[in-house]
Protein backbone atom coordinates (compact mmCIF):
# COMPACT_ATOMS: atom_id res chain seq x y z
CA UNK A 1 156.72 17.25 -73.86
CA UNK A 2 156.74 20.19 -71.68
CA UNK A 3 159.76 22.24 -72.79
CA UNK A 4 161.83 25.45 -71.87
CA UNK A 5 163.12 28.59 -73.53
CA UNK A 6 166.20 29.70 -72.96
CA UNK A 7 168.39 32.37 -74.41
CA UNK A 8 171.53 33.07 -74.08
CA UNK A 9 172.38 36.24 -76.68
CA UNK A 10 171.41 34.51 -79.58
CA UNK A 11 168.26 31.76 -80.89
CA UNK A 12 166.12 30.40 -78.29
CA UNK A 13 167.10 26.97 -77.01
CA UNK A 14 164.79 24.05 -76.46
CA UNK A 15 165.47 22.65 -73.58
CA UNK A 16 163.02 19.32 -72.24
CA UNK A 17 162.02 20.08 -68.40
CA UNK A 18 162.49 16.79 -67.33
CA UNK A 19 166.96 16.83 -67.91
CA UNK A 20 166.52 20.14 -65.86
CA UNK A 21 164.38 18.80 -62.66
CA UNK A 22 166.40 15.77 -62.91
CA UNK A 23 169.99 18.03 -62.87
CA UNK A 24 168.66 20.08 -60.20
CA UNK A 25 166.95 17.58 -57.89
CA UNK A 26 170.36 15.25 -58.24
CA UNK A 27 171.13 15.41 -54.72
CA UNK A 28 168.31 14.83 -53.71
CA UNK A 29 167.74 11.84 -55.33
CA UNK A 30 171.14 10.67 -54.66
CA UNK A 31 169.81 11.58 -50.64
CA UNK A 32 166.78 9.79 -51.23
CA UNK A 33 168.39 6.57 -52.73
CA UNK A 34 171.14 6.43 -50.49
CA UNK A 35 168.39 6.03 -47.67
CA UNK A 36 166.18 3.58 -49.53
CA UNK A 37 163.36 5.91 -50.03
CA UNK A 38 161.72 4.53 -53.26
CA UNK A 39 159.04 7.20 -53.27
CA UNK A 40 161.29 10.00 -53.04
CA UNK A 41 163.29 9.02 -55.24
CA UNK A 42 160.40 8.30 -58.27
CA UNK A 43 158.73 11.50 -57.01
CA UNK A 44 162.21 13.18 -57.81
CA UNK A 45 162.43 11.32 -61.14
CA UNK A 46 158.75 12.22 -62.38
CA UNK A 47 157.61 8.92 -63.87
CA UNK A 48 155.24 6.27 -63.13
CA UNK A 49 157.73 3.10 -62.83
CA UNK A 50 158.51 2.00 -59.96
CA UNK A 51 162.29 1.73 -58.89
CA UNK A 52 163.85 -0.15 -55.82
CA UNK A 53 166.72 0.77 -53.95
CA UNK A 54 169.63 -1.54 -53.23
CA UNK A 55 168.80 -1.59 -49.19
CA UNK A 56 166.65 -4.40 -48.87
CA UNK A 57 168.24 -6.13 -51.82
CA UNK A 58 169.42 -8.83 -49.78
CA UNK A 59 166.73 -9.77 -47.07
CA UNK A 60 163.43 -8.49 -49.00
CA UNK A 61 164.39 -9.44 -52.29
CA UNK A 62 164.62 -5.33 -53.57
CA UNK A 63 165.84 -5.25 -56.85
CA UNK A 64 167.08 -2.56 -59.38
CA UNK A 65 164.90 -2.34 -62.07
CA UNK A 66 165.77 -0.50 -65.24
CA UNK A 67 162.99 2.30 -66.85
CA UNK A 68 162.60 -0.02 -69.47
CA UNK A 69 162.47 -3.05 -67.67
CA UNK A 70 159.71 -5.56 -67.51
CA UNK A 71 159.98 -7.69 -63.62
CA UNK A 72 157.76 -10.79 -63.93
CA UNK A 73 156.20 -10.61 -60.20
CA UNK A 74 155.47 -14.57 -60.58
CA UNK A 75 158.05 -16.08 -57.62
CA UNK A 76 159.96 -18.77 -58.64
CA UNK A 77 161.08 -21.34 -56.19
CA UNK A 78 163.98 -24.23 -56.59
CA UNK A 79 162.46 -27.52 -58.89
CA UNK A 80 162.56 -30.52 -56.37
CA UNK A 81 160.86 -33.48 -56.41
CA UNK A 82 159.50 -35.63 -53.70
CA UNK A 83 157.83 -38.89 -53.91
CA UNK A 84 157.73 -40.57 -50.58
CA UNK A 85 154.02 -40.12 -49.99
CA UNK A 86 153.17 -41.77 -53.14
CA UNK A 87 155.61 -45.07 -52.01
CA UNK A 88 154.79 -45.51 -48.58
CA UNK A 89 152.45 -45.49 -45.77
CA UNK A 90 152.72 -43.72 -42.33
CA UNK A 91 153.12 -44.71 -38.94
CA UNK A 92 150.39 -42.31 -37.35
CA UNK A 93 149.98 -43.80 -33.39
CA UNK A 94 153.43 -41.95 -33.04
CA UNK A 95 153.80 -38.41 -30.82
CA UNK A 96 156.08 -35.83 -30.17
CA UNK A 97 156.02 -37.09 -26.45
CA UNK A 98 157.31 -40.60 -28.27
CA UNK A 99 161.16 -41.03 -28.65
CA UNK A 100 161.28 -44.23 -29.88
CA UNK A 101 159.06 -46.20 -32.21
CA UNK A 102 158.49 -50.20 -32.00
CA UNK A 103 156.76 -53.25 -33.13
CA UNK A 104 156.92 -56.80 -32.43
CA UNK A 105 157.45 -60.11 -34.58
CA UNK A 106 155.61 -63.35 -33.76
CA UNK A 107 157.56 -66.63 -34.44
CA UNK A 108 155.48 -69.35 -34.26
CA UNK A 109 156.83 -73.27 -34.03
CA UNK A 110 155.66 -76.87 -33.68
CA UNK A 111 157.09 -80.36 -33.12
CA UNK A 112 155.09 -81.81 -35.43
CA UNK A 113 153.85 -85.60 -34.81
CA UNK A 114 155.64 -88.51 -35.80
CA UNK A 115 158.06 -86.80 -38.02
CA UNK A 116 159.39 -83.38 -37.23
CA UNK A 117 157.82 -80.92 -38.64
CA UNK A 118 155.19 -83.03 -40.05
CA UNK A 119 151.57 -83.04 -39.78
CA UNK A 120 150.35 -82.84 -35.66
CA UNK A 121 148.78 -86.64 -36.27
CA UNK A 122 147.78 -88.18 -32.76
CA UNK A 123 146.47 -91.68 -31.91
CA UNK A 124 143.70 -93.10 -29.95
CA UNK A 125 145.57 -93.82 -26.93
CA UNK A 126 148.76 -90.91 -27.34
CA UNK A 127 150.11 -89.72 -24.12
CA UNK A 128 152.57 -87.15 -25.70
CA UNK A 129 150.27 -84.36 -27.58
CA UNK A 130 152.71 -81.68 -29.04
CA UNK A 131 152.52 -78.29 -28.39
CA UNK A 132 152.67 -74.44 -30.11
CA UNK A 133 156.10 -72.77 -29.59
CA UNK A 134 155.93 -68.49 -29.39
CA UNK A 135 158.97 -66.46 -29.95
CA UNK A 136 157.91 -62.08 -29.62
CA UNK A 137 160.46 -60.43 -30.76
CA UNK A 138 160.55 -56.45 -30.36
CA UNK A 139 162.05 -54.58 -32.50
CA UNK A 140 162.88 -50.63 -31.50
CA UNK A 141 163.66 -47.61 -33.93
CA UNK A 142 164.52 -44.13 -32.82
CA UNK A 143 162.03 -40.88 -33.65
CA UNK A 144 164.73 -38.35 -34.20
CA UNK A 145 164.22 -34.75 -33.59
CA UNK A 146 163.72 -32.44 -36.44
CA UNK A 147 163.89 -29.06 -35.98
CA UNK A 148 164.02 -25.88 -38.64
CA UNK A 149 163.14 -22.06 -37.79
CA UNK A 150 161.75 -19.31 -39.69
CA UNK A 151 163.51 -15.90 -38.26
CA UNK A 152 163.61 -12.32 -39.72
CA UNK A 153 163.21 -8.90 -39.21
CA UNK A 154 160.73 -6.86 -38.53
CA UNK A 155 162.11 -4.26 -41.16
CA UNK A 156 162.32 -7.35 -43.62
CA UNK A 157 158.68 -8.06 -42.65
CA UNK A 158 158.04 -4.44 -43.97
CA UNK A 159 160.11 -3.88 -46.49
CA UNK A 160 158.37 -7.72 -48.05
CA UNK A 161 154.91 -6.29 -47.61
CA UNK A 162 155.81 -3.02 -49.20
CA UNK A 163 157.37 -4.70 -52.20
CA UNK A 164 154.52 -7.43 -52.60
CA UNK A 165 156.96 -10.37 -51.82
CA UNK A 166 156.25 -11.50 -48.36
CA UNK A 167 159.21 -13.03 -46.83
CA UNK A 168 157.64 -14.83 -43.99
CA UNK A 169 155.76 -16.88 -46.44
CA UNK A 170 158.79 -17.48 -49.09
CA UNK A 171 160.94 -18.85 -45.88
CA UNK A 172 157.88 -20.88 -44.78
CA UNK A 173 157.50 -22.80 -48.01
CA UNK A 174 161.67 -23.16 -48.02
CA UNK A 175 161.29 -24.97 -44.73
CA UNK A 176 158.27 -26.92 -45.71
CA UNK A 177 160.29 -27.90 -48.79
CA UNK A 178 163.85 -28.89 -46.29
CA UNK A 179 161.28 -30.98 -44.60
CA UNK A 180 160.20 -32.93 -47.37
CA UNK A 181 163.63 -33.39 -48.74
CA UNK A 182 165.01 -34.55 -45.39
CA UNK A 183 161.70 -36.92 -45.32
CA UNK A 184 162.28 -38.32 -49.08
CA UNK A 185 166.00 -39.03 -47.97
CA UNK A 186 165.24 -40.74 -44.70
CA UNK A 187 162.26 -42.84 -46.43
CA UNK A 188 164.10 -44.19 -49.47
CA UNK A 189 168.08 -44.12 -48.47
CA UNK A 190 167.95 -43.20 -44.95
CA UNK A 191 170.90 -41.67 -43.27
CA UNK A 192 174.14 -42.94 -42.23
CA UNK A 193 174.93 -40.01 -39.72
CA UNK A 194 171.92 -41.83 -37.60
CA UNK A 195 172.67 -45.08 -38.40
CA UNK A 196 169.18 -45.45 -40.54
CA UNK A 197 168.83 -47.25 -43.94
CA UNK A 198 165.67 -46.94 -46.33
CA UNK A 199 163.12 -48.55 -48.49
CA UNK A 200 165.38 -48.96 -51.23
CA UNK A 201 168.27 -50.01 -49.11
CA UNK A 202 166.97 -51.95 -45.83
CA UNK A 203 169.63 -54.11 -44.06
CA UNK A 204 166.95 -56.38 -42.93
CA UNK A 205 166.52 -57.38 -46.77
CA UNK A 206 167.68 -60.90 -47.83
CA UNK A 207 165.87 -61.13 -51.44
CA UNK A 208 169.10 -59.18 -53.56
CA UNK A 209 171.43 -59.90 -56.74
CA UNK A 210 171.48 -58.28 -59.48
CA UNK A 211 169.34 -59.02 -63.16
CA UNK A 212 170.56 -62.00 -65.34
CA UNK A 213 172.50 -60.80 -68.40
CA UNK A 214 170.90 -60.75 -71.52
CA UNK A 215 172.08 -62.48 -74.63
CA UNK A 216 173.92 -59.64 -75.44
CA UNK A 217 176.27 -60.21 -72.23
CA UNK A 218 174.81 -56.80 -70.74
CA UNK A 219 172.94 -56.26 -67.43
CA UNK A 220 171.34 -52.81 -67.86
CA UNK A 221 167.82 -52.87 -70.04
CA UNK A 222 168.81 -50.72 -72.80
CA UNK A 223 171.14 -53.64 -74.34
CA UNK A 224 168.27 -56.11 -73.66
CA UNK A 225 165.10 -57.30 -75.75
CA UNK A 226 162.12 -56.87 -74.38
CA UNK A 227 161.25 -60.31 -74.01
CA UNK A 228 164.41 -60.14 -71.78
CA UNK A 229 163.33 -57.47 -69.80
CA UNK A 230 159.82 -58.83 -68.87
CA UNK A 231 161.29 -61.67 -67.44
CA UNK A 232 163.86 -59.71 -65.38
CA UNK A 233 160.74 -58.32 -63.88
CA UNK A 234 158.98 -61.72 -63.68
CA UNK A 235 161.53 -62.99 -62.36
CA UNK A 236 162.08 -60.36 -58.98
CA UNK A 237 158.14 -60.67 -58.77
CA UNK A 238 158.07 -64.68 -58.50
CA UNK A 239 161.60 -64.58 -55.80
CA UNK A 240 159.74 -62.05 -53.48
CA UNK A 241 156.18 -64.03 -53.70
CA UNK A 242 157.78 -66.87 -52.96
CA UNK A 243 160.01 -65.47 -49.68
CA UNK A 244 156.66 -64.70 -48.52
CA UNK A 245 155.14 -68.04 -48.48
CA UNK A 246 153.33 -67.28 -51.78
CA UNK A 247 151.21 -65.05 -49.69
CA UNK A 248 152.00 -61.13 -50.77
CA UNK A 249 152.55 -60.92 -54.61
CA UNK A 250 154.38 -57.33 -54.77
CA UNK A 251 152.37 -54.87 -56.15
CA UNK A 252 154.71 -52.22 -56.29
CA UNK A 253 157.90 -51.86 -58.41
CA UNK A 254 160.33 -49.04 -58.31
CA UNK A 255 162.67 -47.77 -60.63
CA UNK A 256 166.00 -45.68 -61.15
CA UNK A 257 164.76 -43.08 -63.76
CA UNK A 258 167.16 -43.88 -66.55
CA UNK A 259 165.39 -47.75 -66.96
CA UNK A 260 161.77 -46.51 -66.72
CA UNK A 261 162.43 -44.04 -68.68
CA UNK A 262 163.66 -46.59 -71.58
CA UNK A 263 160.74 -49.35 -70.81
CA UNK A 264 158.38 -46.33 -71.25
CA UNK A 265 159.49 -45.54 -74.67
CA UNK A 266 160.35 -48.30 -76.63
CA UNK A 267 157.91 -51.00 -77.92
CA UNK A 268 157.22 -54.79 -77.29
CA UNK A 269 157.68 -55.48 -80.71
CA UNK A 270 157.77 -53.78 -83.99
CA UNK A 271 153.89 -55.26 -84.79
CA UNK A 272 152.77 -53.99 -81.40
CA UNK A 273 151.28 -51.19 -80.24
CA UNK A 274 152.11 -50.95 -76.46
CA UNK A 275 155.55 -49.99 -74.32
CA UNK A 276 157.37 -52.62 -72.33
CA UNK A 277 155.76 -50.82 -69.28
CA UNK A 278 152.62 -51.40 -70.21
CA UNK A 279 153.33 -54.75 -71.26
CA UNK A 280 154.45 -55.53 -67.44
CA UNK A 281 151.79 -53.99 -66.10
CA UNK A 282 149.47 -55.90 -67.51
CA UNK A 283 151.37 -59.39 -67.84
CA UNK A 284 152.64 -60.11 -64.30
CA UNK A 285 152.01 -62.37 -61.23
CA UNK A 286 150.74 -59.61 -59.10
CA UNK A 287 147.68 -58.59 -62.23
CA UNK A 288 147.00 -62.56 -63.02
CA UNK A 289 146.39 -63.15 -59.12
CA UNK A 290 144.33 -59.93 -58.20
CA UNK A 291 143.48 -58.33 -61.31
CA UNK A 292 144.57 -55.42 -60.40
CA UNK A 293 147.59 -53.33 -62.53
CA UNK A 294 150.91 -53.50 -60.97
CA UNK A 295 152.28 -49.99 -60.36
CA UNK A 296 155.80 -49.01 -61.60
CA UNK A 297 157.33 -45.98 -60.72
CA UNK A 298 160.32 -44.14 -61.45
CA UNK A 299 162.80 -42.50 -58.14
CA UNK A 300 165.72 -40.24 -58.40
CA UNK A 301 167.71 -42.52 -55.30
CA UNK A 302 166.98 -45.41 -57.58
CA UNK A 303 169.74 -43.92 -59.97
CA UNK A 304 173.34 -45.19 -59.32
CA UNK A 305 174.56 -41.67 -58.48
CA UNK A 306 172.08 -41.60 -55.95
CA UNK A 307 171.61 -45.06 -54.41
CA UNK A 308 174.27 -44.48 -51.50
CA UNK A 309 172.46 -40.99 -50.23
CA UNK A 310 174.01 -37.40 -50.76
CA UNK A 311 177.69 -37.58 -50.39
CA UNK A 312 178.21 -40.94 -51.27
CA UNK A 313 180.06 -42.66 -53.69
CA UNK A 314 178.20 -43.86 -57.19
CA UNK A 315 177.32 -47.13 -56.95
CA UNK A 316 177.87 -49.11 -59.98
CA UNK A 317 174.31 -49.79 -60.99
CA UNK A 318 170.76 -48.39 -60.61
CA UNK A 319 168.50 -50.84 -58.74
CA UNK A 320 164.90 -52.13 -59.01
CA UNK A 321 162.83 -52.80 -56.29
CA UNK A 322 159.68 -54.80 -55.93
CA UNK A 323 157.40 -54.58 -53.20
CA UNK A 324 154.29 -54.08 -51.47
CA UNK A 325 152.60 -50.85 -50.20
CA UNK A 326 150.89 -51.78 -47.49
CA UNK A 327 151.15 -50.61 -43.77
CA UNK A 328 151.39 -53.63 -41.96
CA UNK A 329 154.01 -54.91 -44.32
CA UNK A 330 155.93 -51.64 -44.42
CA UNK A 331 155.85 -48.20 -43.16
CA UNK A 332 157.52 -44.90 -41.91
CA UNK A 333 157.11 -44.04 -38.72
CA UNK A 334 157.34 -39.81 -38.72
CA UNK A 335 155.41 -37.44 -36.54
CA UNK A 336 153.95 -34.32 -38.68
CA UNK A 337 155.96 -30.96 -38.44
CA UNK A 338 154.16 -28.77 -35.81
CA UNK A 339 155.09 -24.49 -35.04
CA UNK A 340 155.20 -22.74 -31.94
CA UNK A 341 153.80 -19.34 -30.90
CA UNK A 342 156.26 -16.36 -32.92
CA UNK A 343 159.01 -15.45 -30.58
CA UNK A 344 160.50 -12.06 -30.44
CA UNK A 345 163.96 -10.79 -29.60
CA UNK A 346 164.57 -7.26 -30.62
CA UNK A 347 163.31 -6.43 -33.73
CA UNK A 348 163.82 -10.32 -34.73
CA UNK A 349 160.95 -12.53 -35.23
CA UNK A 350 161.67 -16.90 -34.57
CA UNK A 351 159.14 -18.99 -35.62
CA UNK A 352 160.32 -22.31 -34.56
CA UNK A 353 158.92 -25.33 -35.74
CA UNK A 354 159.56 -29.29 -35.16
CA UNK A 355 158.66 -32.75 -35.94
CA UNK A 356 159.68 -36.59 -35.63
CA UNK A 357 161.58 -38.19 -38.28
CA UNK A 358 161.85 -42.20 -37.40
CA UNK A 359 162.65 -45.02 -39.84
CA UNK A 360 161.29 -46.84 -41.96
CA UNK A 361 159.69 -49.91 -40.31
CA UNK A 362 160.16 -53.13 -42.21
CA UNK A 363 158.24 -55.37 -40.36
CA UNK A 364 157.61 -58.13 -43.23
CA UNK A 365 161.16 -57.79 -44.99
CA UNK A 366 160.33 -60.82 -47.10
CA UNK A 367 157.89 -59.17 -48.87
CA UNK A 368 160.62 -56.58 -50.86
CA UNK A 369 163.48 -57.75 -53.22
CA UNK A 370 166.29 -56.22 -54.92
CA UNK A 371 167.56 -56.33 -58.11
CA UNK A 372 171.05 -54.31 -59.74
CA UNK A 373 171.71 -53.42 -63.13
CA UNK A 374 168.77 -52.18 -64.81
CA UNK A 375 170.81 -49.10 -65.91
């Protein structure tokens, strides 16, 4: 350590350099802070740590950082999960020039021959041949505007480069992440403000009730045997196969997190060697038809607390839902989010972007089922 002598009438003093740049250059690192000159100021200070100033604290994300201070650089964004992609298929014919989305249903209808609705038999000599009835019916769902934009600075802009942290890039991936929120709300729950419903919730939906009680008098899973619980699921399985003319076994169950998460864990039976869920999987109509596993998936708006959409009141049990991921069956009609060109007022920078947000189409809704108090 570089040091100083100093005398004063008496013993020389050691005094370390560094206290007396420090007391004399004060000001001017009080100057230098005061207008958010880093470099000044650790040019003043004489060390080889970087400090921040509190200017930028709040738009570049400048921090204070002690001497002895470690800052992991690693950015850490909000924990949010989104699983629409995984349940659903999209509607991709749609375009930003669309405002509405639609589809048609075909009813189809015959007299039958000698007894309605029997087979079309006809004799040698008939005069009255009967006939095919059509019904189209179209059915029309909004594409809602979505719209989010990306505006700061161009000091911010500088001040994030300078620091490492770039800001247009951190408010990017928060509107990329708004987007898929907004999208997992509108696909499973919808939105009352727009009058839309979801997969989980679709008003076109006849198949619903809730699980038979188990011998123990309880609906939810945890207070059932397992034997109970596979035929809970049997049981929603068969009901929508059967709505659908025995034609679409679902292949698809969801599940509030709280009941997959206790079929996950807990064995058939104290000899065997597999979870409940794997036990469905394997042991259902949808497997013993195509030979194919069923998939069963846990989602957050499954829960109770979520089941009625952000803001709503708790309903009183989490829900199961069987169905069938397939796009002509089912779908979500959303046009992809798209940017214009970077707008500039001032020394502000807009980046607006914008997309389609429609509903989700159930065009077979015989093919899904409901089921209450699995937790």
């Amino acid at each position: 350590m570089n040091t100083l002598r100093m005398r004063e009438s008496g013993p020389a003093i050691i005094v370390p350099s560094i206290a007396l740049v420090a007391t004399a250059a004060a000001p001017a690192i009080a100057a230098a802070l005061a207008w958010g000159d880093n470099r000044k100021a650790t040019r003043f200070l004489r060390d080889a740590f970087q400090t921040f100033d509190q200017a930028t604290i709040d738009s570049a994300g400048a921090f204070l950082v002690g001497e002895l201070e470690r800052l992991d650089p690693m950015i850490h964004e909000p924990l949010v999960d989104t699983t629409w992609s995984r349940d659903i298929d999209l509607r991709t014919d749609v375009t930003m020039g669309d405002e509405n989305s639609s589809y048609t249903t075909s009813t189809f209808a015959s007299t039958g021959g000698p007894s309605s609705g029997g087979i079309s038999w006809a004799g040698r000599e008939t005069t009255t041949i009967s006939r095919i009835n059509v019904d189209i019916a179209k059915v029309v769902n909004p594409l809602t505007l979505w719209t989010e934009t990306v505006s700061y600075t161009i000091t911010e802009l500088l001040s994030a480069q300078q620091l490492g942290r770039p800001i247009d890039s951190q408010m990017l991936a928060g509107l990329n992440l708004k987007h898929q929120m907004d999208t997992d709300q509108m696909v499973y729950v919808g939105d009352p403000t727009v009058s839309a419903t979801g997969l989980v919730n679709a008003a076109l939906v006849a198949n619903t009730g809730n699980v038979a009680a188990g011998a123990a008098s309880g609906l939810p899973f945890i207070t059932k045997t397992p034997d109970e619980i596979t035929a809970d699921f049997n049981e929603l399985l068969t009901s929508v196969w059967a709505a659908s003319g025995y034609k679409a076994p679902p292949k698809n169950v969801l599940l509030s997190p709280g009941a997959f998460g206790y079929i996950a864990t807990t064995k058939v039976s104290e000899a065997g060697n597999i979870s409940i869920l794997e036990y469905v999987k394997q042991n259902n109509v949808f497997t013993a038809q195509k030979n194919i596993d069923l998939e069963i998936y846990p989602v957050k708006w499954l829960d109770k607390a979520n089941l009625n959409g952000p803001g709503g009141a708790a309903a009183t049990y989490g829900r199961m839902v069987a169905y069938s991921r397939y796009e002509p069956y089912v779908r979500f009609a959303m046009v992809p989010l798209q940017s214009m060109q970077p707008q500039y007022r001032g020394i502000w920078i807009d980046v607006p972007y914008y997309g389609r947000l429609g509903r989700v189409e159930t065009v077979y809704p015989e093919t899904i089922g409901y089921r209450d108090g699995v937790d």
